[in-house]
PDB file of N, CA and C in Angstrom:
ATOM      1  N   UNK A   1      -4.356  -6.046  -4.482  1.00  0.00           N
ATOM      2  CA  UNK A   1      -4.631  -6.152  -3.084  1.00  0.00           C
ATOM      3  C   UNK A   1      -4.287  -7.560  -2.617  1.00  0.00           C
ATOM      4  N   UNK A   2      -4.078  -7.386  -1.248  1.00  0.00           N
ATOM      5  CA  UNK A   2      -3.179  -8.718  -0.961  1.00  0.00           C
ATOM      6  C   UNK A   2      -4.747  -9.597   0.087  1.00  0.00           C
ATOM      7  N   UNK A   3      -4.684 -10.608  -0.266  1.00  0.00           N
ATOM      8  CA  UNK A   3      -5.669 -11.402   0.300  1.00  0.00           C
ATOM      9  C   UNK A   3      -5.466 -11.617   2.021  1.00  0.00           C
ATOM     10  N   UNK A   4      -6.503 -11.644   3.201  1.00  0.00           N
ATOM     11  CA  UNK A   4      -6.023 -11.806   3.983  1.00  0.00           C
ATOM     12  C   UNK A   4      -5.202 -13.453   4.255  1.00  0.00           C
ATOM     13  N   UNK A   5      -4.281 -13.467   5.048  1.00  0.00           N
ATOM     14  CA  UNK A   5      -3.696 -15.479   5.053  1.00  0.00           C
ATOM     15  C   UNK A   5      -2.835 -15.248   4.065  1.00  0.00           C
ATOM     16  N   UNK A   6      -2.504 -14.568   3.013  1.00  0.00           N
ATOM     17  CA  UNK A   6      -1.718 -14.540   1.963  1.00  0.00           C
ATOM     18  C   UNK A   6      -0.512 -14.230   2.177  1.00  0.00           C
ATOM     19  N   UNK A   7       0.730 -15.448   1.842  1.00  0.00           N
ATOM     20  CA  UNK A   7       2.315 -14.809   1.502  1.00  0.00           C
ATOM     21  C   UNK A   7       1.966 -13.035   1.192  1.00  0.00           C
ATOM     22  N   UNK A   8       2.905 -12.532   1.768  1.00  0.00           N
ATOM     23  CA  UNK A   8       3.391 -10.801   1.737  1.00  0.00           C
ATOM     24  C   UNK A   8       4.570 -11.262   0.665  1.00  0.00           C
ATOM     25  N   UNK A   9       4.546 -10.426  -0.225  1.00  0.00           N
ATOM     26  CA  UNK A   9       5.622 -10.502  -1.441  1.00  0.00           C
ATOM     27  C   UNK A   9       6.777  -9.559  -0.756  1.00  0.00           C
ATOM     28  N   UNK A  10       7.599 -10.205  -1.782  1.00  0.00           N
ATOM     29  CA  UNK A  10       9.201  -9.452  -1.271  1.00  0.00           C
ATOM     30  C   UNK A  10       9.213  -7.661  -1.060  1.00  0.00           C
ATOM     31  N   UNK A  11       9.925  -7.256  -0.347  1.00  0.00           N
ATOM     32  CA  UNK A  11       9.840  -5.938  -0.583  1.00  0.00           C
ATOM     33  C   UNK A  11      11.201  -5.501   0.288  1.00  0.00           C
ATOM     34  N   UNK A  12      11.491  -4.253  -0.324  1.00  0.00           N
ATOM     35  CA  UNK A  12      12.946  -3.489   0.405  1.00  0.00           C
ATOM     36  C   UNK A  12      12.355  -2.100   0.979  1.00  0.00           C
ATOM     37  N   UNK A  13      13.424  -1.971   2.465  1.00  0.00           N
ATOM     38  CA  UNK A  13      12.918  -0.972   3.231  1.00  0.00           C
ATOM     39  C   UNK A  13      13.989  -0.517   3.496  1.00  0.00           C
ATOM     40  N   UNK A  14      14.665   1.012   3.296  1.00  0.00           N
ATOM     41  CA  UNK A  14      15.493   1.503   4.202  1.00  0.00           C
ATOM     42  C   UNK A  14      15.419   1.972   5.760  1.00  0.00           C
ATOM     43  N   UNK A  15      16.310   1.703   6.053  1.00  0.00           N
ATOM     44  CA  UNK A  15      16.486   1.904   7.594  1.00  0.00           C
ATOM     45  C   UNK A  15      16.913   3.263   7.662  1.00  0.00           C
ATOM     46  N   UNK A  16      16.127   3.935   8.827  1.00  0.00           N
ATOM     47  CA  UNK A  16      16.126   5.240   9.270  1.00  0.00           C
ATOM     48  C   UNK A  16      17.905   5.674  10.127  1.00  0.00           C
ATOM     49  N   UNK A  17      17.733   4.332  11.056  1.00  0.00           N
ATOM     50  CA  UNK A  17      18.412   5.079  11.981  1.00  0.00           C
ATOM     51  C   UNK A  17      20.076   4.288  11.206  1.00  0.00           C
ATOM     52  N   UNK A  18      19.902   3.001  10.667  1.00  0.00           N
ATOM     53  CA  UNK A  18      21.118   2.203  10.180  1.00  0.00           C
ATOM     54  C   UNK A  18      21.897   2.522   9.187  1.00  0.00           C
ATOM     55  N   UNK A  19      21.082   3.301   8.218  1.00  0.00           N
ATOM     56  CA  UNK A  19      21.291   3.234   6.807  1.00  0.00           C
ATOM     57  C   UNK A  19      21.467   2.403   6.213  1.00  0.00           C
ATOM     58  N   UNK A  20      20.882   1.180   6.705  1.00  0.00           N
ATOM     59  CA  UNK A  20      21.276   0.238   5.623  1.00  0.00           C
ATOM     60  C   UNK A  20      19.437  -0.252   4.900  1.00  0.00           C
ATOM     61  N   UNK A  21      19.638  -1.218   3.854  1.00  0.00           N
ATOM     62  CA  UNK A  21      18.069  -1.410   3.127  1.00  0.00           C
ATOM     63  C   UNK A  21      17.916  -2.800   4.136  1.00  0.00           C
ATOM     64  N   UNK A  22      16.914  -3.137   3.427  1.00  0.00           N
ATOM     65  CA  UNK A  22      16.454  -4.730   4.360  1.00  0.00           C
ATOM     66  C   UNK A  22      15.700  -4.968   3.426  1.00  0.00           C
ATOM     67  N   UNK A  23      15.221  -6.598   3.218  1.00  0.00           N
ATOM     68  CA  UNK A  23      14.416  -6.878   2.291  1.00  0.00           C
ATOM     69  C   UNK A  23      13.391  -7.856   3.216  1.00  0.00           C
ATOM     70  N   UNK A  24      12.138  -8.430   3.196  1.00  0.00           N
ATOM     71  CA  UNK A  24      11.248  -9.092   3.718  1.00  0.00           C
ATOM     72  C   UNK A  24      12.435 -10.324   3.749  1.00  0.00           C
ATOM     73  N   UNK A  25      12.451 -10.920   2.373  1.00  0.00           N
ATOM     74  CA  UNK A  25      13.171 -12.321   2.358  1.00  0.00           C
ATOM     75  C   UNK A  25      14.400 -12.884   3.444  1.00  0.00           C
ATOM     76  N   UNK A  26      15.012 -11.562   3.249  1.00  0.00           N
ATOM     77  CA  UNK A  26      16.022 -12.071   4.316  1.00  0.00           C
ATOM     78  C   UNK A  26      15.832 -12.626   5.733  1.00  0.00           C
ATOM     79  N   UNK A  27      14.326 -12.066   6.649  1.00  0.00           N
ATOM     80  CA  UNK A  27      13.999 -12.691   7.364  1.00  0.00           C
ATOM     81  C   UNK A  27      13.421 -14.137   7.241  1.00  0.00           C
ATOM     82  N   UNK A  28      12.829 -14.449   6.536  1.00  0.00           N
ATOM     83  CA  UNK A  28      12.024 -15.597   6.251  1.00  0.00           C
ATOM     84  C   UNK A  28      12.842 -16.786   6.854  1.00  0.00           C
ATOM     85  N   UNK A  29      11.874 -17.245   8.131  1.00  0.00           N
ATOM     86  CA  UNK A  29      12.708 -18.809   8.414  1.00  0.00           C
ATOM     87  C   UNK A  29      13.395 -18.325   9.628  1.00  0.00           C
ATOM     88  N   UNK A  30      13.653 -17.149   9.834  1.00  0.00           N
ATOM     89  CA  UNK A  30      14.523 -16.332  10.852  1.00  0.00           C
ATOM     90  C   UNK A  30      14.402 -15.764  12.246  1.00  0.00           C
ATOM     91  N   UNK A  31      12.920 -14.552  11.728  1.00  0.00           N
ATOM     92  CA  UNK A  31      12.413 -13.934  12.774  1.00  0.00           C
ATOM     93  C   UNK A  31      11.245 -13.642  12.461  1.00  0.00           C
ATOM     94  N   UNK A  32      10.107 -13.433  13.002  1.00  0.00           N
ATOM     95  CA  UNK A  32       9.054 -12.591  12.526  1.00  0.00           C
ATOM     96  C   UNK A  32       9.138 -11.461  12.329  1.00  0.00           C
ATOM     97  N   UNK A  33       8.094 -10.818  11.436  1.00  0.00           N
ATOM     98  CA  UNK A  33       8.206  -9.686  10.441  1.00  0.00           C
ATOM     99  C   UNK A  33       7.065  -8.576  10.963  1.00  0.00           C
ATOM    100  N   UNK A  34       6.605  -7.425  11.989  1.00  0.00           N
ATOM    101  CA  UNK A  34       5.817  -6.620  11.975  1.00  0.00           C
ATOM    102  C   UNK A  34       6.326  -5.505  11.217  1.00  0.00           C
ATOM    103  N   UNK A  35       5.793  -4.679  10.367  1.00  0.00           N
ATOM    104  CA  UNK A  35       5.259  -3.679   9.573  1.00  0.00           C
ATOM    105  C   UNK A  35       4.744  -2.695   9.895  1.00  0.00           C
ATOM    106  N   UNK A  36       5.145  -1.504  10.623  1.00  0.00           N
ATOM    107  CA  UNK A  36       4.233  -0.585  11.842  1.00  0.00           C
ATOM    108  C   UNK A  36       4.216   1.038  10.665  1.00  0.00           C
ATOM    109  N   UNK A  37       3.302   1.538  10.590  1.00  0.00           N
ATOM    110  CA  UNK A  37       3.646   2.737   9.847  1.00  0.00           C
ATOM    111  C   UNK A  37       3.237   3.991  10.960  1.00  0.00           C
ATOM    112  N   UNK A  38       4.004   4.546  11.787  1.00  0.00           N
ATOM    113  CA  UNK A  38       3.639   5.389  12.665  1.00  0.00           C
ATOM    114  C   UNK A  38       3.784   6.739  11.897  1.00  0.00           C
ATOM    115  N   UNK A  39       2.603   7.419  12.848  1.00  0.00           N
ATOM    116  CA  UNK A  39       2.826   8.597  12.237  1.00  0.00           C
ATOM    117  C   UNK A  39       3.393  10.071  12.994  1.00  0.00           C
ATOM    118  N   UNK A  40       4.202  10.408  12.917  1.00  0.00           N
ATOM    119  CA  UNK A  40       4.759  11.916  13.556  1.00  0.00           C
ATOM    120  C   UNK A  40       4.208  12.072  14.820  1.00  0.00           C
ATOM    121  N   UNK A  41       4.452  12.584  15.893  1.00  0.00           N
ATOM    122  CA  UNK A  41       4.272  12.718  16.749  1.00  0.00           C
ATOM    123  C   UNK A  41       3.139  14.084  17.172  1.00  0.00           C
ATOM    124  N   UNK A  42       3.541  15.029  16.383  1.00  0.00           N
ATOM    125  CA  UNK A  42       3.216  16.464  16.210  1.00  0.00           C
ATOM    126  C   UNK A  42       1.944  16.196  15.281  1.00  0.00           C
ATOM    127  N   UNK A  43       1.804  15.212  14.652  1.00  0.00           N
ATOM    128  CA  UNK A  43       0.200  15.081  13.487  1.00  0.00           C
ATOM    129  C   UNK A  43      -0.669  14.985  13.933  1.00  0.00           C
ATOM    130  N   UNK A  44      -1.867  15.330  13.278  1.00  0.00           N
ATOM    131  CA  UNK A  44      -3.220  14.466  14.339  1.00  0.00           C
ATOM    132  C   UNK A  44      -3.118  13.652  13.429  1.00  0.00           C
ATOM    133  N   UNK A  45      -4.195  12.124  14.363  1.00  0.00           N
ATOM    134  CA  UNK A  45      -4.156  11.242  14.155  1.00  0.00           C
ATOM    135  C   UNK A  45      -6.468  10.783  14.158  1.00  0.00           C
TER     136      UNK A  45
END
């Protein structure tokens, strides 16, 4: 478990609509980083 205030470790994400991957690092220094996990539209929530 990640501490709150704590560096987020590296991680790779594919892109839905790009196809391409992305990794955390590559932003670093760049842009800020939000993390959103939405869920389906049709789900309850």
């Amino acid at each position: 478990m990640i501490e709150v205030g704590a560096q987020a470790p590296d991680f790779k994400l594919a892109s839905q609509l790009a196809g391409k991957e992305y990794t955390l690092s590559q932003f670093k220094g760049e842009k800020n980083v939000m993390l959103v996990f939405y869920p389906l539209d049709w789900t309850p929530t």
